[in-house]
Structures are given as C-alpha cells and as structure tokens.
Protein backbone atom coordinates (compact mmCIF):
# COMPACT_ATOMS: atom_id res chain seq x y z
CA UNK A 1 19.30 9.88 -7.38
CA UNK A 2 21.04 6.45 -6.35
CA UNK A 3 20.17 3.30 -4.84
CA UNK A 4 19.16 4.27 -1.55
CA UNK A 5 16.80 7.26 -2.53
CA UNK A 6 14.61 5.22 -5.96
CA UNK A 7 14.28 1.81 -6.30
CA UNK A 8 12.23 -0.15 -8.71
CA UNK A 9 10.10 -3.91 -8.19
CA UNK A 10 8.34 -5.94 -10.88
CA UNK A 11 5.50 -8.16 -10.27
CA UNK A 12 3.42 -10.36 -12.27
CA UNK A 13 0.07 -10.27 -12.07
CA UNK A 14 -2.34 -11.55 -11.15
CA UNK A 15 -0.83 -14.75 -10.66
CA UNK A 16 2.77 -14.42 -9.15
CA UNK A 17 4.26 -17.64 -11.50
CA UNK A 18 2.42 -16.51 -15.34
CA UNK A 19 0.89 -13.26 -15.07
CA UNK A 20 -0.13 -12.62 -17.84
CA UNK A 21 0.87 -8.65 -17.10
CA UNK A 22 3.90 -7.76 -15.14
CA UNK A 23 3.87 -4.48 -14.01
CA UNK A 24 6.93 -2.40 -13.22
CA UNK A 25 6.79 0.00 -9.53
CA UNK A 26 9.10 2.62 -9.43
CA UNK A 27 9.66 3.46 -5.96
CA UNK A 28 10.99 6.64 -4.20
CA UNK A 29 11.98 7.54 -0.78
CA UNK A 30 9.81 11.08 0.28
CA UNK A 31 9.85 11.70 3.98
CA UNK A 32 12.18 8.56 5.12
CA UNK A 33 9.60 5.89 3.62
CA UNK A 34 9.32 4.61 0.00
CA UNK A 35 6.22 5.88 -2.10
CA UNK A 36 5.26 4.11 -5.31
CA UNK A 37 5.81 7.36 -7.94
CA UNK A 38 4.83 5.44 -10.84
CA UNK A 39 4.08 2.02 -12.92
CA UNK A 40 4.35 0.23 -16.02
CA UNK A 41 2.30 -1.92 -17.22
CA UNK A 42 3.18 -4.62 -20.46
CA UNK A 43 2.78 -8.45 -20.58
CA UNK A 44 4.95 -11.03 -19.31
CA UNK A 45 7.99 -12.25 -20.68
CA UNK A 46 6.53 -15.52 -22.11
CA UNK A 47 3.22 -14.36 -21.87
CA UNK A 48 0.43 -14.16 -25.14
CA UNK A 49 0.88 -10.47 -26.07
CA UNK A 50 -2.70 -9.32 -27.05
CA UNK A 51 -4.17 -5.87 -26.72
CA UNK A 52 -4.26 -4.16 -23.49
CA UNK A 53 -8.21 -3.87 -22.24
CA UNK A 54 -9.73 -1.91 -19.58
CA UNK A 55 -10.71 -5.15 -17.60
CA UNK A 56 -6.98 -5.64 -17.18
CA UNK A 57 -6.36 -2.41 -15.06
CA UNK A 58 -9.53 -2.62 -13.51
CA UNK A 59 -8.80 -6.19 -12.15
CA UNK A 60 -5.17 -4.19 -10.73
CA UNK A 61 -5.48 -3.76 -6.71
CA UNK A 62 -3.25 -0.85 -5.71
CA UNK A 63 -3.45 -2.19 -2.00
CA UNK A 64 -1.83 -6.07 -3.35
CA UNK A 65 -0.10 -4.67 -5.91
CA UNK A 66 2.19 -2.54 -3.71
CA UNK A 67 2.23 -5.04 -1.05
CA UNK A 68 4.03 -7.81 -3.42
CA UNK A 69 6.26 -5.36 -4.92
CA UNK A 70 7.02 -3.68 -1.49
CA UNK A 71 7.92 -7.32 -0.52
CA UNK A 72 10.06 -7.43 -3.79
CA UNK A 73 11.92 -4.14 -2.92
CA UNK A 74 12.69 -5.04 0.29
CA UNK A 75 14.09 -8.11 -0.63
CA UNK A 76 15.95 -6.90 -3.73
CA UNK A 77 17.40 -4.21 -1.28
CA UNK A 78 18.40 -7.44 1.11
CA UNK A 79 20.45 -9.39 -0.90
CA UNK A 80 21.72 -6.75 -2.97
CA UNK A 81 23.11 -4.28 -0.87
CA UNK A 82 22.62 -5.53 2.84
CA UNK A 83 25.86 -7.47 3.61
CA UNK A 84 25.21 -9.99 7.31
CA UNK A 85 28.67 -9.10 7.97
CA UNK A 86 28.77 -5.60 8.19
CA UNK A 87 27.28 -4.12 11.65
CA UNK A 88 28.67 -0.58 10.47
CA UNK A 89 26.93 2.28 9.57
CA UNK A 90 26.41 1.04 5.86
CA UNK A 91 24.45 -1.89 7.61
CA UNK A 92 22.68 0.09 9.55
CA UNK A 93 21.75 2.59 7.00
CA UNK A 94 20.23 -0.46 4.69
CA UNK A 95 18.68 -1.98 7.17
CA UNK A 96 16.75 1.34 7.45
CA UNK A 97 15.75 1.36 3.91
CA UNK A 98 14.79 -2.35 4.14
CA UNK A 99 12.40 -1.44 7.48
CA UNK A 100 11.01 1.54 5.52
CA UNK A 101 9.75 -0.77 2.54
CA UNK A 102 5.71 -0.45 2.27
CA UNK A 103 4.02 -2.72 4.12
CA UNK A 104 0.41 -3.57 3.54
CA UNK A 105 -1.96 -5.97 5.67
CA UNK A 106 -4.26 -7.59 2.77
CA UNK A 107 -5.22 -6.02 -0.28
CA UNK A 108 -6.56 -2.62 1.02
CA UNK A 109 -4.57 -0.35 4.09
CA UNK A 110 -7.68 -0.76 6.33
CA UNK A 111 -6.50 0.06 9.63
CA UNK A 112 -4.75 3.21 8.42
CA UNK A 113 -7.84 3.80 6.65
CA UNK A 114 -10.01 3.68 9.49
CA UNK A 115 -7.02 5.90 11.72
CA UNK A 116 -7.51 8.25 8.82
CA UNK A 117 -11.23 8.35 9.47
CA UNK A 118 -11.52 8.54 13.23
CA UNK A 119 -8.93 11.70 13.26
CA UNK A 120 -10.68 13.65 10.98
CA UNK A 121 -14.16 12.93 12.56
CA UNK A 122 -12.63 13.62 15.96
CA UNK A 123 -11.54 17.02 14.60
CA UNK A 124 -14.62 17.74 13.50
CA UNK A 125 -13.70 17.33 9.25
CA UNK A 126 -15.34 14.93 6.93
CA UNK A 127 -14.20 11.84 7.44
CA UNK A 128 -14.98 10.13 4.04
CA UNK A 129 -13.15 13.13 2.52
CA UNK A 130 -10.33 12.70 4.73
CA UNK A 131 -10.09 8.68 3.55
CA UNK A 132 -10.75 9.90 -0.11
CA UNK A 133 -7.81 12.09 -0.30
CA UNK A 134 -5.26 10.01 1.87
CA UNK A 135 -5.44 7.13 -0.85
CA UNK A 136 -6.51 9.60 -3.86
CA UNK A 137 -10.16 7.84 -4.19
CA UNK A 138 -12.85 8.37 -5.52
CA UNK A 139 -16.14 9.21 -2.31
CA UNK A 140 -17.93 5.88 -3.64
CA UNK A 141 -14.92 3.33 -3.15
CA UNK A 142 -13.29 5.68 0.16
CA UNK A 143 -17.28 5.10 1.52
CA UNK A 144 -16.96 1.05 0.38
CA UNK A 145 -13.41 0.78 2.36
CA UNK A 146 -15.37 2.69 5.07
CA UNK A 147 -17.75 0.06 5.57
CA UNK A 148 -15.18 -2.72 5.27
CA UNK A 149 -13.99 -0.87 7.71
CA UNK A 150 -17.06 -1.48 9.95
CA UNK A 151 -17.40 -4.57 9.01
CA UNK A 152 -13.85 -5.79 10.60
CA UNK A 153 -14.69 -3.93 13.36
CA UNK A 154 -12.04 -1.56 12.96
CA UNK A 155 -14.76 1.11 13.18
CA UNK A 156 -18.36 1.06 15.15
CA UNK A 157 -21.80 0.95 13.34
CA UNK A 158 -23.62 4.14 12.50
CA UNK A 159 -26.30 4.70 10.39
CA UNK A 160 -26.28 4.79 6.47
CA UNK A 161 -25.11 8.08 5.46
CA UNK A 162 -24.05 9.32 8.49
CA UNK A 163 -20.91 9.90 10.14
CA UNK A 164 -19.75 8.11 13.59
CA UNK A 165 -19.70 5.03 14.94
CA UNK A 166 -16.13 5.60 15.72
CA UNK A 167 -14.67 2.96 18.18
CA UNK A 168 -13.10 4.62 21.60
CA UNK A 169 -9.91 3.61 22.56
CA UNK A 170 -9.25 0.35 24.46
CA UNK A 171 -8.35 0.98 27.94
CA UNK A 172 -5.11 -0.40 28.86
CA UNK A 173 -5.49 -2.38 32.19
CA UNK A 174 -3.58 -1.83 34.93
C-alpha cells in the first residue's frame, strides 16, 4: 500500500495544545473514501505518563475524534503531496484524496444517522438496528443518537418506544 491508498493522523486529546493522550488514526481508502481501520492510544510527548484508566477511553468521542484527525489527514495530504502548481492529473488525483477525507458535522454523524434511520423505516426494517450497525453501536447509545436526532429536528416526534416520526421530504418550490 502507498500514500494514496493508507494514511495515518495523530491528535491530542482532549485538548488539541496538551492532551494528555495523543492518539494515532490509521486511515485507509475502501470504496474511494478513507475509513479509520485502527488507533493507538499512548500519552503525549511531554505529557505525565501514568497508567492508562478506563475513564480515559470512555471520555474518547469517535464522532470528534475522527473529525480532528480527518482534518489532520487532509491537511497532511495538502501540503505534502498536493503541489498549487500542478493542474495535471497528479493534482487532480490528490485533490481527490483530499475531498474524500472524513468529514464530520460536530461530535456525532447525526444527519447520516437520521438518513440511516428514515431508509430503513421506509423499507419497512428496524430502524434503531439499522443506526446500530451503520456506526457499530450498541441499541442503548444508537436509541440516544436517535433522539438527538429528534431533538435537532432532523427527525419528527413519535412516541417512546416506538418507531416513526420520520420527517417527509421538503417540497422544493417552484
């Protein structure tokens, strides 16, 4: 594999100037867009080395995460390989791997979340499952997005437990 096909980011986090953990994406390109395929996790450079504890990962949100180190890739892939000069193919070709960097609106994917949901409710499948499985979650936190979901209006209200509530789509004027 080269350059164009895996790519790697690092970000600190939480904070983006100390850390204290900087965890290392490894990035691969599977059907023309780049999928995080795996992490590491250690402290800082700098940072207090201590032992690793379970409120560390648990304070790790997938949805930011990616979304700085998406950010990261896409600019490493910029200024390392992406010359202004060249309008060529080789251009061309980076500035496809540049445009196919993850991109994530706030710290969860909630309006492909909530795409997920209404297409599997309009075909008639569970929709929670459908959300579960897209993002590999667990029912609980796919049902919490779900109702974040609702709450920004990206889907209608329904009652508890029940499936629905799924907004039509806007009309386009003439």
């Amino acid at each position: 594999m080269g350059w164009h096909d895996e790519g790697w980011s690092s970000v600190p986090w939480p904070h983006e100037d100390n850390g204290p953990l900087q965890i290392d994406v490894t990035w691969r390109r599977m059907d023309d867009q780049w999928e995080c395929v795996g992490l590491t996790i250690g402290f800082a450079p700098g940072a207090r080395v201590r032992p690793l504890l379970t409120g560390d990962l648990r304070g790790i949100t997938m949805g930011a995460l990616l979304e700085r180190a998406g950010r990261g890739l896409a600019e490493d892939l910029l200024v390392t390989y992406r010359d202004p000069h060249d309008e060529g193919p080789h251009g061309t070709f980076v500035d496809s791997l540049i445009d196919a960097a993850p991109k994530y609106s706030g710290s969860r994917p909630l309006e492909e979340a909530a795409r997920i949901y209404r297409e599997a409710y309009g075909k008639g499948e569970p929709p929670r499952k459908a959300v579960a499985d897209a993002y590999g979650l667990k029912p609980g936190t796919a049902a919490k997005w779900i109702a974040d979901c609702r709450r920004l209006g990206l889907l209608g209200k329904t009652k508890q437990g029940r499936a629905g509530g799924v907004l039509p789509p806007e009309e386009e004027s003439p």
